[in-house]
N, C-alpha and C. Protein backbone atom coordinates (compact mmCIF):
# COMPACT_ATOMS: atom_id res chain seq x y z
N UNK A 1 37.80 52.72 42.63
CA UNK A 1 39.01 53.47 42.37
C UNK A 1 40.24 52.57 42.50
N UNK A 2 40.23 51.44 43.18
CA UNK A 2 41.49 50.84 43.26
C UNK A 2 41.63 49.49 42.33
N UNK A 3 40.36 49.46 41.74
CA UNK A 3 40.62 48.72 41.00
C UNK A 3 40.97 49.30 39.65
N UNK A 4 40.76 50.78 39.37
CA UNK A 4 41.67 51.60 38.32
C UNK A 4 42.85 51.31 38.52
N UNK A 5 43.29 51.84 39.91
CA UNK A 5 44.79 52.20 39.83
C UNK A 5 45.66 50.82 40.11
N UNK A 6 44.59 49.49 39.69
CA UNK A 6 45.68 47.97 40.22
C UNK A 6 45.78 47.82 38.42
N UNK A 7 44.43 48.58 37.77
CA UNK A 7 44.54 48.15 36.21
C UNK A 7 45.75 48.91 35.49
N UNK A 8 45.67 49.87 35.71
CA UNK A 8 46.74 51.18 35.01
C UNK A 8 48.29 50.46 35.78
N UNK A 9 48.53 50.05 36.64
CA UNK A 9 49.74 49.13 37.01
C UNK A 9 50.07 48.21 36.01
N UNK A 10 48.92 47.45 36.46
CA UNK A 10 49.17 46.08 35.32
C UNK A 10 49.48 46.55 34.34
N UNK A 11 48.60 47.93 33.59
CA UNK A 11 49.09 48.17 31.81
C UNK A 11 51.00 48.32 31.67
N UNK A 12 50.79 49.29 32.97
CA UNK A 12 52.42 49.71 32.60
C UNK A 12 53.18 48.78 32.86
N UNK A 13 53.05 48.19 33.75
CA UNK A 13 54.48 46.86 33.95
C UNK A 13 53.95 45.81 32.98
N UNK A 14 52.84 45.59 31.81
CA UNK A 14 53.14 44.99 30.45
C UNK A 14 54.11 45.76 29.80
N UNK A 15 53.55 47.27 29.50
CA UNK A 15 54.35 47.81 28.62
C UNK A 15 55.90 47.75 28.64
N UNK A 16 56.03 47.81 30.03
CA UNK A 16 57.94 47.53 30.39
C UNK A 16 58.25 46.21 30.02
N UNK A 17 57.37 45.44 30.23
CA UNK A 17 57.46 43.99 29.28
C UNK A 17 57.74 43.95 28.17
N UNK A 18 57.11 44.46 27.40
CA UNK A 18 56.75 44.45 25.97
C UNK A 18 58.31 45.38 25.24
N UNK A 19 58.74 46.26 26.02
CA UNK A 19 60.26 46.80 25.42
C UNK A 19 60.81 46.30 25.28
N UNK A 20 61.14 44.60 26.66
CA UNK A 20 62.22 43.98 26.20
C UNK A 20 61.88 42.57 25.89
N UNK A 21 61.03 42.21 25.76
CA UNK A 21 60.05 40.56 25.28
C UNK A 21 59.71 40.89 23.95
N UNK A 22 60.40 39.75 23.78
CA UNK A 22 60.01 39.71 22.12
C UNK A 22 58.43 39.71 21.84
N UNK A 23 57.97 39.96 20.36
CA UNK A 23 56.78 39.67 20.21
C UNK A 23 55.46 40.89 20.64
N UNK A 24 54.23 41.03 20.59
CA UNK A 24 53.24 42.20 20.67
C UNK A 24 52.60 41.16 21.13
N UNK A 25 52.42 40.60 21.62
CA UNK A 25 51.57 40.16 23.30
C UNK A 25 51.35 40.94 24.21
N UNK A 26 52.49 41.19 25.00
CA UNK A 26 52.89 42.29 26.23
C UNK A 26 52.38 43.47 25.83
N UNK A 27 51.89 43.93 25.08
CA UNK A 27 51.92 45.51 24.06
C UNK A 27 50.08 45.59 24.29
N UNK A 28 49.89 44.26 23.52
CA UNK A 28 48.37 44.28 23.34
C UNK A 28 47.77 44.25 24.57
N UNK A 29 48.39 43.52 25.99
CA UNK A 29 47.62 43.06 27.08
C UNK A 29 47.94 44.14 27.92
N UNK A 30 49.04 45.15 27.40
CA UNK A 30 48.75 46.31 28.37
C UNK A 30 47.60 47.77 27.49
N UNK A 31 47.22 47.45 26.48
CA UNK A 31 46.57 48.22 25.82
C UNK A 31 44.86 47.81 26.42
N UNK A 32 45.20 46.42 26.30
CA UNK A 32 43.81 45.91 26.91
C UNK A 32 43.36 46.59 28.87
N UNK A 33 44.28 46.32 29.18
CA UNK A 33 43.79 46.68 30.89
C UNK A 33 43.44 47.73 30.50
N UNK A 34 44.43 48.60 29.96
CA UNK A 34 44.51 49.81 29.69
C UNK A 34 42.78 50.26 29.46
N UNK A 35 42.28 50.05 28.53
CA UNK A 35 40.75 49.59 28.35
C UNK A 35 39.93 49.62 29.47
N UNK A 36 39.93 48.29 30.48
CA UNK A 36 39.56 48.00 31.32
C UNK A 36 39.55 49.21 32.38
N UNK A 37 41.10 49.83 32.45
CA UNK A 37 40.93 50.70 33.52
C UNK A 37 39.90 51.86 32.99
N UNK A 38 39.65 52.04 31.79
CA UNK A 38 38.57 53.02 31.41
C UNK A 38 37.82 52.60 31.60
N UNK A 39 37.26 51.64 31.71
CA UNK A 39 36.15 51.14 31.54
C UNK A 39 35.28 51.03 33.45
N UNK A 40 36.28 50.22 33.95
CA UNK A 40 36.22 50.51 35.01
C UNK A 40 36.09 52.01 35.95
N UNK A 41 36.71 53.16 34.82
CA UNK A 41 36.56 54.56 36.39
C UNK A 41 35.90 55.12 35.35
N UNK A 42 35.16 54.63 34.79
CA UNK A 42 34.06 55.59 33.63
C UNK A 42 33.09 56.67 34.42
N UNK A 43 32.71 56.33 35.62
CA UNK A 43 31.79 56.81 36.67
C UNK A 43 32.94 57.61 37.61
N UNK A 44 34.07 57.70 37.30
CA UNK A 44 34.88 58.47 38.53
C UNK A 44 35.07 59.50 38.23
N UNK A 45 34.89 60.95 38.36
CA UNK A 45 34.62 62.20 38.14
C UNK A 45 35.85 62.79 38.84
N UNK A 46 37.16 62.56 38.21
CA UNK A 46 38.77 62.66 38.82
C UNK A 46 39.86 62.77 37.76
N UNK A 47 39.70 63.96 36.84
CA UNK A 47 40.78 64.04 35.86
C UNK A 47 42.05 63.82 35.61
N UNK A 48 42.57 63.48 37.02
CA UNK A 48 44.18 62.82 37.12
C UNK A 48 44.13 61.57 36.64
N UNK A 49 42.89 61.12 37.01
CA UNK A 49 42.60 59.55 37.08
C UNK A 49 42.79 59.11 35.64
N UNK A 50 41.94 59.99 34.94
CA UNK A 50 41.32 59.35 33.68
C UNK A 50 42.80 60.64 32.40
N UNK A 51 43.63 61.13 33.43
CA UNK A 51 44.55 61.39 32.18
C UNK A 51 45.36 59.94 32.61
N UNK A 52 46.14 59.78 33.91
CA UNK A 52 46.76 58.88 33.97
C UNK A 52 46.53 57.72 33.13
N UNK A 53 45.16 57.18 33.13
CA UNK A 53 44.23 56.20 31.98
C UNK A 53 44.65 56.49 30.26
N UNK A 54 44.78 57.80 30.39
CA UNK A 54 45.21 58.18 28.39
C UNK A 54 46.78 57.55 28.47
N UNK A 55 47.36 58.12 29.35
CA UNK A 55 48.97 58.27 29.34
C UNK A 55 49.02 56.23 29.13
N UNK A 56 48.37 55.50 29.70
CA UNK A 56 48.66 53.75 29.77
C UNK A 56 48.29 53.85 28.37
N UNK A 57 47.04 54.31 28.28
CA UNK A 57 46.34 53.87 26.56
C UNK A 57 47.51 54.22 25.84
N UNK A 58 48.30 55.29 25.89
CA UNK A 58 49.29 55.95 24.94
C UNK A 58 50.33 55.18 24.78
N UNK A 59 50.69 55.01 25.65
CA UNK A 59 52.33 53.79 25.77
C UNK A 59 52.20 53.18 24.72
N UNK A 60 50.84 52.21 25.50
CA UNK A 60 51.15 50.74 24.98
C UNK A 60 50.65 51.00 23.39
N UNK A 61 49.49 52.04 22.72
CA UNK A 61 49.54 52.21 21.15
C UNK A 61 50.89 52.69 21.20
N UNK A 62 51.67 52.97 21.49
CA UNK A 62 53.08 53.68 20.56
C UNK A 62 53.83 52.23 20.51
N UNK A 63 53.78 51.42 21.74
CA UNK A 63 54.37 50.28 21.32
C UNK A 63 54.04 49.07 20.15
N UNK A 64 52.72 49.42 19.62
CA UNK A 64 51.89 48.78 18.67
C UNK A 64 52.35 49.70 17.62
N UNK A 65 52.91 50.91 17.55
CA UNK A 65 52.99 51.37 16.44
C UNK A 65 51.90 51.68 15.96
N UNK A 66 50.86 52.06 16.57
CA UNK A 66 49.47 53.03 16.44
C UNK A 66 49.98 54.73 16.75
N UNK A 67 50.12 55.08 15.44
CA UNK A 67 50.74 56.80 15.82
C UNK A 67 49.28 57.17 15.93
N UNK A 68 47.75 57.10 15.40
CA UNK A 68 46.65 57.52 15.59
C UNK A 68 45.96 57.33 16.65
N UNK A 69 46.19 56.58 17.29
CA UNK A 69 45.31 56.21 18.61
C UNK A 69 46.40 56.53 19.52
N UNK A 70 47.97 56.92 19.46
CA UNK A 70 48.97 57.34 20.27
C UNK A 70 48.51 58.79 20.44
N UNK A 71 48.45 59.41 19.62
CA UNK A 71 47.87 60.96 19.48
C UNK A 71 46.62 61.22 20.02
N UNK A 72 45.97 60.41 20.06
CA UNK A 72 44.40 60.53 20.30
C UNK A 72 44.26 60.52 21.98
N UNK A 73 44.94 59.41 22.39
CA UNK A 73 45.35 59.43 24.15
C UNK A 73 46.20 60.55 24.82
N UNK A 74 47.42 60.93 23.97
CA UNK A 74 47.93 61.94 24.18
C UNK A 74 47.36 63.61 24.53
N UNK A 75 46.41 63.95 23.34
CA UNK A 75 45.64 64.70 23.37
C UNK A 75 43.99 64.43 24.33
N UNK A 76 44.00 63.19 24.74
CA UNK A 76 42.73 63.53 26.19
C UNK A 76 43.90 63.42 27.35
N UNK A 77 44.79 62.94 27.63
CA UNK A 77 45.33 63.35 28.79
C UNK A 77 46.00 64.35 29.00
N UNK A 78 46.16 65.36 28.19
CA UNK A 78 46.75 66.52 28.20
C UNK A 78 45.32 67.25 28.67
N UNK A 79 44.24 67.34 27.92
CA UNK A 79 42.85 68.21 28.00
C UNK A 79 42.65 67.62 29.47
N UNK A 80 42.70 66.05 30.02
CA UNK A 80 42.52 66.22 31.36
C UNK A 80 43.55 66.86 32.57
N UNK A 81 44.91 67.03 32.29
CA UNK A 81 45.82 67.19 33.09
C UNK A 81 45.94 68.07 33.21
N UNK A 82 45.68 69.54 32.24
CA UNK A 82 45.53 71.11 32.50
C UNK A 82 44.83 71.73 33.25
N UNK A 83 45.00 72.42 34.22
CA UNK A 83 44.15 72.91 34.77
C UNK A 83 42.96 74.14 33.88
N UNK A 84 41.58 74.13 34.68
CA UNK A 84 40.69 74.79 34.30
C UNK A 84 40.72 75.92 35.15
N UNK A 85 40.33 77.17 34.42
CA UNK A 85 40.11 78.43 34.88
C UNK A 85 38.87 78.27 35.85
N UNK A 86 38.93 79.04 36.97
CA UNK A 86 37.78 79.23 38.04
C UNK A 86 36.57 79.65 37.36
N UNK A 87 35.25 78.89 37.66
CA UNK A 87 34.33 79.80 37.07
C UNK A 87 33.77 79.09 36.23
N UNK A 88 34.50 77.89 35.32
CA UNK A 88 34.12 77.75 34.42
C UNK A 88 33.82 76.05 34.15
């Protein structure tokens, strides 16, 4: 778990990189952890975890100018961040 939440760091303080650094380096290498941190809490059964994980994936595609894979992260961290009815 903490090596999720050192990856999902790293994504976002690229992405704050990448707003004001020229160039899609910073963009791509926070899209990449971004990755990694999925990849890494694939086994963690913690829906904050793995929306927080969409919300990095999301950034850094909007900063790539990926509106399809921006939407696509958008829409699993929303389905993880809602709560579920009891019961079900």
């Amino acid at each position: 778990m903490l090596a999720v939440q050192v990856l999902t760091s790293q994504s976002m303080l690229h992405a704050e990189i990448a707003r004001t650094a020229p160039g899609r380096e910073p963009a791509r290498q926070a899209l990449r952890l971004a990755y990694e941190a999925a990849d890494e809490g694939r086994y963690i059964p913690m829906p904050p975890l793995r929306a927080l994980i969409a919300l990095r994936h999301a950034g850094a595609a909007s900063l790539l100018g990926d509106k399809a894979a921006f939407q696509a992260a958008i829409g699993q961290a929303k389905a993880r961040a809602e709560p579920r009815p009891l019961g079900r």
